[in-house]
Protein backbone atom coordinates (compact mmCIF):
# COMPACT_ATOMS: atom_id res chain seq x y z
CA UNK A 1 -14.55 -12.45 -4.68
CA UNK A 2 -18.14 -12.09 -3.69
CA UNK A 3 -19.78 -10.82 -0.53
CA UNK A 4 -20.87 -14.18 0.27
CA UNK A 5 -19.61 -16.80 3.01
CA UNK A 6 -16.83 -18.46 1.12
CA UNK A 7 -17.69 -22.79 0.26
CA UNK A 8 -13.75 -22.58 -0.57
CA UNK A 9 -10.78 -24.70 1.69
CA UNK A 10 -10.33 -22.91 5.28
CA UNK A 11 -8.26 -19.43 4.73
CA UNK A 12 -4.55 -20.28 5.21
CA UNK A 13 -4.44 -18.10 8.40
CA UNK A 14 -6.85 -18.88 10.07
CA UNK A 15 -5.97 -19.78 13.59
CA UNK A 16 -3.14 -17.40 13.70
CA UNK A 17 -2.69 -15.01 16.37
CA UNK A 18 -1.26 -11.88 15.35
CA UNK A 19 -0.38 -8.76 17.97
CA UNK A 20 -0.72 -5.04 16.00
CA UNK A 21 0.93 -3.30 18.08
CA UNK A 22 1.49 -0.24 15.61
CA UNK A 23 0.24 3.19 14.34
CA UNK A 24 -0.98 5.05 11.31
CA UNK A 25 -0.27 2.91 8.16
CA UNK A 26 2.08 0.72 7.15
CA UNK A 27 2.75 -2.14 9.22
CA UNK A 28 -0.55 -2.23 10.87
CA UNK A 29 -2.03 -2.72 7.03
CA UNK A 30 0.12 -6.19 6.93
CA UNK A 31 -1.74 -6.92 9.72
CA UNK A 32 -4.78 -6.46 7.85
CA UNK A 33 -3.64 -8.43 5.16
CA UNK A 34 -3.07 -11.31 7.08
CA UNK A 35 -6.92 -10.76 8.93
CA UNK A 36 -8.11 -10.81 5.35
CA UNK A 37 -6.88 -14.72 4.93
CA UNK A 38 -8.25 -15.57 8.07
CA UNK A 39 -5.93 -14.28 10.84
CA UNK A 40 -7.46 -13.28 14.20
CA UNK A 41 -5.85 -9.87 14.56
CA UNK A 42 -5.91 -8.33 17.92
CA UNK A 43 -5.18 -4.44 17.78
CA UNK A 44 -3.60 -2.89 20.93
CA UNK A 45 -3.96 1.20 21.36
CA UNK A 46 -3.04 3.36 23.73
CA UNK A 47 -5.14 5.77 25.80
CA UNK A 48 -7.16 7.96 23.87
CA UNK A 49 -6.96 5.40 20.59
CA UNK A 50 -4.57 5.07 17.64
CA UNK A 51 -4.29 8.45 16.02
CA UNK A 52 -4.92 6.25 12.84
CA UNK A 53 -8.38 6.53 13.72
CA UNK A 54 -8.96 10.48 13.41
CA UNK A 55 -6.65 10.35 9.90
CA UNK A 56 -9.87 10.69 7.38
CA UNK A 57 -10.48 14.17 9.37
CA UNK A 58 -6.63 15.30 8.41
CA UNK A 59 -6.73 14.48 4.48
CA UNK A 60 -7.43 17.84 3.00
CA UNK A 61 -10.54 17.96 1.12
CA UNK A 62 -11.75 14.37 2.07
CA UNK A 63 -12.42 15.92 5.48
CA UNK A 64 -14.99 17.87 4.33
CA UNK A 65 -16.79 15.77 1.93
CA UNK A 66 -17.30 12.87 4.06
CA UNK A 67 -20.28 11.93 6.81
CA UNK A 68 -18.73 11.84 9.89
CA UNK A 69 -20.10 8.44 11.01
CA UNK A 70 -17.95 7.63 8.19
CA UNK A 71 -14.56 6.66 8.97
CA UNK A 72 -13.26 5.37 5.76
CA UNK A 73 -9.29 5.44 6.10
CA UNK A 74 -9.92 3.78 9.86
CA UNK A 75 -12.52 1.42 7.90
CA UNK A 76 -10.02 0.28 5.03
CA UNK A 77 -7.02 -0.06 7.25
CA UNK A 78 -8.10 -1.83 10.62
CA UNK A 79 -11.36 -4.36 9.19
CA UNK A 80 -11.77 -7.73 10.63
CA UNK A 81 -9.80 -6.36 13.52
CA UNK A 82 -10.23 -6.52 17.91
CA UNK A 83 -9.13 -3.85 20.10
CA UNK A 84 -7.95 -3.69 23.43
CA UNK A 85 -6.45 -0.67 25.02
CA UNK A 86 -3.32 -0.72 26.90
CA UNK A 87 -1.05 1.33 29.12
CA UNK A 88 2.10 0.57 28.00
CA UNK A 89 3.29 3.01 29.77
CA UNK A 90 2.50 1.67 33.53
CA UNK A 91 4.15 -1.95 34.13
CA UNK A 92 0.85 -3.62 34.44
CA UNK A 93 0.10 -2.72 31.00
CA UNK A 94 3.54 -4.60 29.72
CA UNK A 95 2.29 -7.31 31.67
CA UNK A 96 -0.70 -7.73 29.80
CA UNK A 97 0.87 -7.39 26.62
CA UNK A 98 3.62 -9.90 27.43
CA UNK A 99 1.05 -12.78 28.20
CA UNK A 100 -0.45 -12.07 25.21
CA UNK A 101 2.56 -12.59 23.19
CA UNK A 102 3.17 -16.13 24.60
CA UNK A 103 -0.09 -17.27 23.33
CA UNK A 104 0.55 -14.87 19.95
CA UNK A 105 2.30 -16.07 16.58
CA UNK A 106 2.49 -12.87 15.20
CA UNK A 107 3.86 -9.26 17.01
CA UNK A 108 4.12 -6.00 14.75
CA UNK A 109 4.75 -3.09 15.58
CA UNK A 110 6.83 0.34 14.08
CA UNK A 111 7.39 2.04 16.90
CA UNK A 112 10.48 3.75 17.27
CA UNK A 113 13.31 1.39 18.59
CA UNK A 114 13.80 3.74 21.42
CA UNK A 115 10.15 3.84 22.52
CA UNK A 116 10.09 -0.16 21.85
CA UNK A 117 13.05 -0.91 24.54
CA UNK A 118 11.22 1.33 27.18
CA UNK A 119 7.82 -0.66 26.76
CA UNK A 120 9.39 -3.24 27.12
CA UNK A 121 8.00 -4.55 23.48
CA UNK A 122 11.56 -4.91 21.56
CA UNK A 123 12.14 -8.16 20.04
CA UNK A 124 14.81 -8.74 22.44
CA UNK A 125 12.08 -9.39 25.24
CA UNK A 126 9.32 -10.45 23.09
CA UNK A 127 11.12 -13.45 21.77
CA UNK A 128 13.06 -14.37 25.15
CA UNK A 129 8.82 -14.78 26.43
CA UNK A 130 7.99 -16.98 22.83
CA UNK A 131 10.53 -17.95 21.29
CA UNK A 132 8.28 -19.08 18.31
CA UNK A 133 6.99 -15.30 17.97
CA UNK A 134 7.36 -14.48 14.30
CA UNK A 135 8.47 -10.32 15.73
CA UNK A 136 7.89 -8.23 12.63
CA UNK A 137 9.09 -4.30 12.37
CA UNK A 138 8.67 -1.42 10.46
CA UNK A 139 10.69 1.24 10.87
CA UNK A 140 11.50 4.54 8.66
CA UNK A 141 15.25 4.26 7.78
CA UNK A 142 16.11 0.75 9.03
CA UNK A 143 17.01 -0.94 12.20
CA UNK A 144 20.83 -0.39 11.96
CA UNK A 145 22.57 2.71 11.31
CA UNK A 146 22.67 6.62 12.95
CA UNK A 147 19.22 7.18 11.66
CA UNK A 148 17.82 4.10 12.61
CA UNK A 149 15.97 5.44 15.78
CA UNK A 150 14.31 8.43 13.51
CA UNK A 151 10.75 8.36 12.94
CA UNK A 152 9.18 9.29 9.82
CA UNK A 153 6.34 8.50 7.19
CA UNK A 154 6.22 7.60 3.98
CA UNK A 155 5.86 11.07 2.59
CA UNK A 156 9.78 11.48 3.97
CA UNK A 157 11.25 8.34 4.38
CA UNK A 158 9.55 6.41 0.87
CA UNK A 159 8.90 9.27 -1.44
CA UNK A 160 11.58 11.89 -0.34
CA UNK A 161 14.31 10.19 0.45
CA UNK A 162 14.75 7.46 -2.11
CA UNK A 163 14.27 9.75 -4.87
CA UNK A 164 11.10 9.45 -6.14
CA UNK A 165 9.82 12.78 -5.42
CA UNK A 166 12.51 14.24 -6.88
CA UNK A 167 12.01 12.17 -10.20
CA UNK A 168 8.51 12.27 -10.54
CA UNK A 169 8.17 15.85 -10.89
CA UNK A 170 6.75 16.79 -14.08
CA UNK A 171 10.00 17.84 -15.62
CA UNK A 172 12.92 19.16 -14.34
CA UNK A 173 12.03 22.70 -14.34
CA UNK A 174 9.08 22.24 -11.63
CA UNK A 175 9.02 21.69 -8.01
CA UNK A 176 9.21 17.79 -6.14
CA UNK A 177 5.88 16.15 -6.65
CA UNK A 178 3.93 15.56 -3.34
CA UNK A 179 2.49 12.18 -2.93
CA UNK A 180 -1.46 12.11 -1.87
CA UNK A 181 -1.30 9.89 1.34
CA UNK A 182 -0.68 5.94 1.83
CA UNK A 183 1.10 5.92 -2.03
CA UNK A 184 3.80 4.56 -0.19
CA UNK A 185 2.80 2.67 3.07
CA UNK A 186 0.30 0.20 1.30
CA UNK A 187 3.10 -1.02 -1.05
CA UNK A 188 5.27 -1.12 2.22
CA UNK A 189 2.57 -2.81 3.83
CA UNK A 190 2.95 -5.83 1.66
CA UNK A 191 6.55 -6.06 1.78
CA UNK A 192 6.40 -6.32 5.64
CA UNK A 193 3.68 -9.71 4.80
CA UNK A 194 5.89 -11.39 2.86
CA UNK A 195 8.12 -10.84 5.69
CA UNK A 196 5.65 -12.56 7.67
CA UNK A 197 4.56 -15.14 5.87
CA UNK A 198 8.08 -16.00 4.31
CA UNK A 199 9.21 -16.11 8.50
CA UNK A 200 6.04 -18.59 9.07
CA UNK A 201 7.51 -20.46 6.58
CA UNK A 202 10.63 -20.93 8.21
CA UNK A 203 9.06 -21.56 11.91
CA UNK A 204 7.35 -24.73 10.36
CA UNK A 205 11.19 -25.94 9.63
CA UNK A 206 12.98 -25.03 12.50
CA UNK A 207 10.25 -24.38 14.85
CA UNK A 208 11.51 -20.88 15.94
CA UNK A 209 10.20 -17.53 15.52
CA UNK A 210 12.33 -14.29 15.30
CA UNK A 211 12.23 -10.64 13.74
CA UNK A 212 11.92 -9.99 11.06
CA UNK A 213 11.69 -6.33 9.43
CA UNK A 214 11.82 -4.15 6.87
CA UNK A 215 11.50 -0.05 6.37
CA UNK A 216 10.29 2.46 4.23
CA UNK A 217 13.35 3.89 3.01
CA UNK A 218 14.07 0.32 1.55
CA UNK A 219 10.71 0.38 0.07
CA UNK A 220 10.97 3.54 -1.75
CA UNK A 221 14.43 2.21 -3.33
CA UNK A 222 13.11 -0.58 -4.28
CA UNK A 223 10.68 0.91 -5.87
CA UNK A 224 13.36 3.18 -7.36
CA UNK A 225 15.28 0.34 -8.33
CA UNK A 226 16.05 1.16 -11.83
CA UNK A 227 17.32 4.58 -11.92
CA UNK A 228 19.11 3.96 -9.04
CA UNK A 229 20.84 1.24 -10.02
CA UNK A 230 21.66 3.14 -12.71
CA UNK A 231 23.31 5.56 -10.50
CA UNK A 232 24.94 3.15 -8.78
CA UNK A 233 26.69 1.78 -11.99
CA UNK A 234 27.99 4.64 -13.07
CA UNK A 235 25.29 5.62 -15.81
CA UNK A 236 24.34 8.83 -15.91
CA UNK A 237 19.99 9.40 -15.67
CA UNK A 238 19.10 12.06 -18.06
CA UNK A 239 17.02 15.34 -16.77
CA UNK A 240 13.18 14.53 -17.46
CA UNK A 241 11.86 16.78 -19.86
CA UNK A 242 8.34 18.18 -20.56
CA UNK A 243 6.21 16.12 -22.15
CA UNK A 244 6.58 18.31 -25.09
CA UNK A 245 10.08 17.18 -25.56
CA UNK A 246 9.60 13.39 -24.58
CA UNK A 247 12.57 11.74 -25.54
CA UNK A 248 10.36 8.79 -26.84
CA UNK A 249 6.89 9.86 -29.05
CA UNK A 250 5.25 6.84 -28.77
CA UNK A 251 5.55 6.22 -24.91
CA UNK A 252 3.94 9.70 -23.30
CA UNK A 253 0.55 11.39 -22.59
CA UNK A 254 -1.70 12.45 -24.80
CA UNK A 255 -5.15 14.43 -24.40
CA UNK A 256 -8.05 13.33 -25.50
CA UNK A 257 -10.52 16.01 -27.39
CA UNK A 258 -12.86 15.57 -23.89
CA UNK A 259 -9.31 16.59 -22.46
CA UNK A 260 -9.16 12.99 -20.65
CA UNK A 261 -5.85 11.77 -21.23
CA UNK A 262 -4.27 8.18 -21.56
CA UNK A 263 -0.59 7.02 -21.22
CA UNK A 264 0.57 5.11 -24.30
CA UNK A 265 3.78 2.80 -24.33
CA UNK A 266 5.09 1.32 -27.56
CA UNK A 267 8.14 -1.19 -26.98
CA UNK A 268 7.64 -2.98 -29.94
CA UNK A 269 8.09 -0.03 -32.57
CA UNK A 270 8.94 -1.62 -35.79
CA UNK A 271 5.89 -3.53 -35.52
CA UNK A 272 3.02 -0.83 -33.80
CA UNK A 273 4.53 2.26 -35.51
CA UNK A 274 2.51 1.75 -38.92
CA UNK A 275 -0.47 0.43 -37.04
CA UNK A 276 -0.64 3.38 -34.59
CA UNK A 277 0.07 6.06 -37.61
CA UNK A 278 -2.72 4.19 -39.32
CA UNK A 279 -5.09 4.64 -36.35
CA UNK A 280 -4.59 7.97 -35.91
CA UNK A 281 -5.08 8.99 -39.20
CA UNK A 282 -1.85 9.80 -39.80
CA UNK A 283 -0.72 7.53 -42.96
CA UNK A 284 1.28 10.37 -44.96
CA UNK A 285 3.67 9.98 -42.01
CA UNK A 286 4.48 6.25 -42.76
CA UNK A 287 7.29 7.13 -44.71
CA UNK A 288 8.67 10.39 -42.66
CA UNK A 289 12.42 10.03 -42.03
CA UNK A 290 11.41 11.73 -38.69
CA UNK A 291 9.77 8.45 -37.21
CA UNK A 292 12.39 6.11 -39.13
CA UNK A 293 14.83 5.45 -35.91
CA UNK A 294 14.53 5.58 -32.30
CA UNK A 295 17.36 8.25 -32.48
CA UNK A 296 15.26 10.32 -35.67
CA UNK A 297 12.51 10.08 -33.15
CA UNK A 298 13.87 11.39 -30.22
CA UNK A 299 15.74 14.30 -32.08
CA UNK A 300 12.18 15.27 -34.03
CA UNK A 301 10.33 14.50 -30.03
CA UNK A 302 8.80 17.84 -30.10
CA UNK A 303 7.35 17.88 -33.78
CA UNK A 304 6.28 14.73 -33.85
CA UNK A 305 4.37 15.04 -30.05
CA UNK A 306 2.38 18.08 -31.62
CA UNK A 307 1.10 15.99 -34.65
CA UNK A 308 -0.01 13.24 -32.19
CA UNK A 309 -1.59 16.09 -30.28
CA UNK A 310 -3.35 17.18 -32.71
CA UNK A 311 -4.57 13.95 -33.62
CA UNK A 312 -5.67 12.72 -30.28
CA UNK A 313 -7.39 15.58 -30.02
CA UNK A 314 -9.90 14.82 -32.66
CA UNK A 315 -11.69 12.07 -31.06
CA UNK A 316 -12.89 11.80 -27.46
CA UNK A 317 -11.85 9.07 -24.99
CA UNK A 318 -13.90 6.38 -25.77
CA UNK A 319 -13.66 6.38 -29.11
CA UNK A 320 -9.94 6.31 -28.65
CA UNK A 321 -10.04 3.07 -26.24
CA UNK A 322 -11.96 1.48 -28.95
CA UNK A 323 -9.74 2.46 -32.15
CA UNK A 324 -6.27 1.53 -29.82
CA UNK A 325 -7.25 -1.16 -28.48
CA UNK A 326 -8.97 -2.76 -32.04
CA UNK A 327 -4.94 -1.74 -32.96
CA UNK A 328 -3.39 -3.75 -30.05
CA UNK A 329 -1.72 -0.44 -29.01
CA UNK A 330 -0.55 -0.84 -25.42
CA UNK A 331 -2.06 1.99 -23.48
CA UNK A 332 -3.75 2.74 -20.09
CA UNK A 333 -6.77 5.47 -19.44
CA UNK A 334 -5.34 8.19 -16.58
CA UNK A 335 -7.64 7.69 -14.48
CA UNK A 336 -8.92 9.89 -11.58
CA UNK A 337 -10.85 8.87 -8.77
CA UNK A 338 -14.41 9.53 -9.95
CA UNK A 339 -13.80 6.62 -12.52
CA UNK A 340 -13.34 4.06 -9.92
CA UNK A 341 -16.97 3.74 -8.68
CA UNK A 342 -18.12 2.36 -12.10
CA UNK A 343 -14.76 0.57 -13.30
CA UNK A 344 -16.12 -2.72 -14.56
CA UNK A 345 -12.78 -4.29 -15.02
CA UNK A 346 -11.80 -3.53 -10.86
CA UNK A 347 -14.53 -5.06 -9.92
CA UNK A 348 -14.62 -8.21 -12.31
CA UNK A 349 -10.73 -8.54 -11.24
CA UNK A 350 -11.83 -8.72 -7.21
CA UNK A 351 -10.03 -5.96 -6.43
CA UNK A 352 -12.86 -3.58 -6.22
CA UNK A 353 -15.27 -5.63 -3.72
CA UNK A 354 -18.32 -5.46 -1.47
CA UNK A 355 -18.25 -5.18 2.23
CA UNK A 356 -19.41 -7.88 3.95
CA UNK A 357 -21.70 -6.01 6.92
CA UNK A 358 -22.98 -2.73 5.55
CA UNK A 359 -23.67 -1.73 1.84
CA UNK A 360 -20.86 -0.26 0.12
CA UNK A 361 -17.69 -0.71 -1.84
CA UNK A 362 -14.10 -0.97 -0.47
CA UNK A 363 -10.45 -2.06 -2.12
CA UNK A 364 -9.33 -5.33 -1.75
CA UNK A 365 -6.19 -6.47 -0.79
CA UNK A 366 -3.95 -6.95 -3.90
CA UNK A 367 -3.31 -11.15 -2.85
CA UNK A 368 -5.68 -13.25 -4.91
CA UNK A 369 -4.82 -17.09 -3.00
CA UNK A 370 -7.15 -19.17 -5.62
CA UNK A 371 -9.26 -22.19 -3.87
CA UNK A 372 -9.49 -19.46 -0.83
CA UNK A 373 -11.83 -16.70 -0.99
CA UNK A 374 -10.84 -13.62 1.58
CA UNK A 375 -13.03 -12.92 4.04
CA UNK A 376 -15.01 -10.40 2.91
CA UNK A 377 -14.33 -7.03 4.05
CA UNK A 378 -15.85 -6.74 7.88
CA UNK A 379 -16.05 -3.94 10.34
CA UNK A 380 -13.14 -2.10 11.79
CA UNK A 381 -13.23 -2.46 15.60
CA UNK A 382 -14.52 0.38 18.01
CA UNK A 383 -11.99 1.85 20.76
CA UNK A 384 -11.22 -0.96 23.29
CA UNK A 385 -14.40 -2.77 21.71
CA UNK A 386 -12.73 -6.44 22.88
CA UNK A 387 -11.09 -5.43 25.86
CA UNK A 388 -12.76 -7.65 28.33
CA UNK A 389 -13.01 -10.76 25.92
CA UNK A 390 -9.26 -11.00 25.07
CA UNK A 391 -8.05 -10.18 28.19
CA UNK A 392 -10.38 -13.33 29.62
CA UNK A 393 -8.80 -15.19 26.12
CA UNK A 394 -5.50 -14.27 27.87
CA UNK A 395 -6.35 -16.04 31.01
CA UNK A 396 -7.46 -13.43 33.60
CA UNK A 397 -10.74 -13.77 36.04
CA UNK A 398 -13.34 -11.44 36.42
CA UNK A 399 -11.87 -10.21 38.81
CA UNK A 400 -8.30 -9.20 37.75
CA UNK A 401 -10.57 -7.73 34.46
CA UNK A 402 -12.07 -5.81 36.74
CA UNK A 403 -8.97 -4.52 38.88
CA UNK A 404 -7.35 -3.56 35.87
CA UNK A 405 -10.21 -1.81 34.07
CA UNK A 406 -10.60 0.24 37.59
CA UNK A 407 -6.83 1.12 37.30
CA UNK A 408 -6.59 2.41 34.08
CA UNK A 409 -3.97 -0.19 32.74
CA UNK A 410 -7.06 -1.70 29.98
CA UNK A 411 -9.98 0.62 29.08
């Protein structure tokens, strides 16, 4: 990826009409997935703006460590996008909104199914007006069920309630772990694109649209899958333990003597066991019945975790990238977020890129579509910015723009 005007075949999406209709993170992010490959994403707010917008000032420490002229989360999450703001809320406002849908390809939206029916912007309606409208939802505990007209976010609905935030806790001594925002809405995000794209799909065969949706309680099981699954079968999912007492030595965190750490997982332990005792200067241990079994290993956890401490602890992180790495030990540096401005390998990979109108770095989206370079990361659109120009794209004369800018329906 490069900052530069793609030579590559046209962007699969381009041409594509897509309708955000959404807030905050989630499902308006598969929108910006799909502007990224070329789709011309049109957002719709309400009065006032999407609170999205103001959520860089409501991130803890962020707040007060970044210009203000600086809206990064409203920058990452909304690029490449137009705005238009709508009154859903008076008739003329739905009536807007539902001739844009018959010219759209694309509606998403994860507004509560209650809220949906009285705009007059559930599926139901939407498709009855197109029926070639791929509809695509995100909701927080599905569209069926008693909870299905709930809201909630992904600290609640992905994190809490699937599990993870119970599991993830350090051991199981210490409190649930609080997730730092968006863990679980980007990954969400992506889901409801395949959604998308896999419903695109379909059109081109049967030439009909329809909803599609997904939620972010699904997400955070599926994300969860393993353990519970394991539940599910009947297996029982052993308390986590300090890291002190991992029940596996050669797959845990160690410290660094600069007290970075890295996360190392062995798989293969007949094979890396000599090598990594070798590397870490630890060759009177080849023969220790300790390390001999999976099952001597995980009884002898806490004895053998404090020699590997104390080896680790010799050497600072560098030199330990080099020496595992020269092994073939699998391992990955924790990183924290001051690392990522000068992390070679993100960039190299594309998913650390330029933007494409002001200097600066921003994440990529995580879809590399080879022969078809992304757009590269544009401006996120200003509060009704495109107001007047899609709602002439829509059809109306200056002066039906005009009676409903006076009215208040479109700002």
């Amino acid at each position: 990826m490069t900052a530069a005007a793609s030579t590559d075949e046209p962007l699969p999406f381009q041409g594509l009409k897509v309708i955000d209709c959404a807030s905050f993170i989630a499902a308006p992010v598969a929108a910006t997935l799909l502007a990224d490959l070329g789709a011309d994403v049109v957002k719709v707010e309400p009065p006032g703006g999407d609170p999205h917008r103001t959520l860089s000032q409501r991130v803890g420490c962020l707040a007060d460590s970044v210009a203000a002229d600086n809206n990064f989360v409203w920058d990452l999450n909304s690029r490449h996008k137009r705005s238009i703001v709508l009154d859903l809320k008076q008739p003329a406002g739905q009536a807007v909104l539902h001739r844009m849908a018959q010219q759209a390809d694309v509606f998403i939206t994860n507004l509560p199914l209650p809220v949906r029916a009285r705009l007059a912007i559930d599926a139901d309606t939407l498709l009855a007006l197109n029926p070639r409208l791929v509809v695509a939802s995100m909701t927080a505990y599905g569209e069926t069920g008693p909870e299905a007209p709930k809201s909630g976010f992904d600290v609640t609905a992905y994190w809490a309630r699937a599990g993870l935030m119970d599991l993830v806790r350090a051991d199981h001594t210490a409190p649930p772990t609080r997730p730092v925002p968006g863990m679980g809405d980007h990954p969400s995000a992506v889901t409801l694109f395949a959604a998308i794209t896999t419903a695109l799909y379909r059109r081109e065969r049967t030439g009909r649209g329809g909803l599609v949706s997904t939620s972010l309680m699904a997400n955070g099981l599926w994300s969860n899958a393993i353990q519970v699954q394991a539940q599910l079968a009947g297996a029982r999912y052993p308390q986590r333990l300090p890291r002190s007492h991992a029940t596996n030595p050669l797959s845990n965190i160690y410290q660094a003597g600069c007290g970075r750490w890295l996360s190392m997982v062995i798989l293969n332990e007949p094979r890396q066991l000599g090598p990594l005792l070798h590397t870490l200067d630890l060759d009177h241990l080849q023969d220790d019945p300790r390390l001999a079994t999976a099952a001597s290993r995980e009884a002898h956890g806490p004895d053998i975790v404090a020699q590997f401490d104390a080896a680790f602890a010799r050497h600072d992180l560098a030199t330990w990238r080099r020496k595992l790495d020269a092994a073939g030990i699998t391992f990955g540096v924790v990183g924290t977020l001051a690392d990522m401005d000068d992390d070679e390998q993100m960039r190299a990979a594309g998913a650390l890129v330029p933007y494409g109108h002001r200097a600066g770095t921003t994440v990529a989206a995580p879809i590399l579509l080879h022969g078809s370079t992304p757009r590269p990361p544009g401006p996120a659109p200003g509060l009704g910015e495109h107001s007047r120009t899609l709602l002439a794209e829509a059809g109306y004369d200056d002066a039906q723009i005009a009676h409903l800018l006076h009215s208040g329906v479109v700002q």
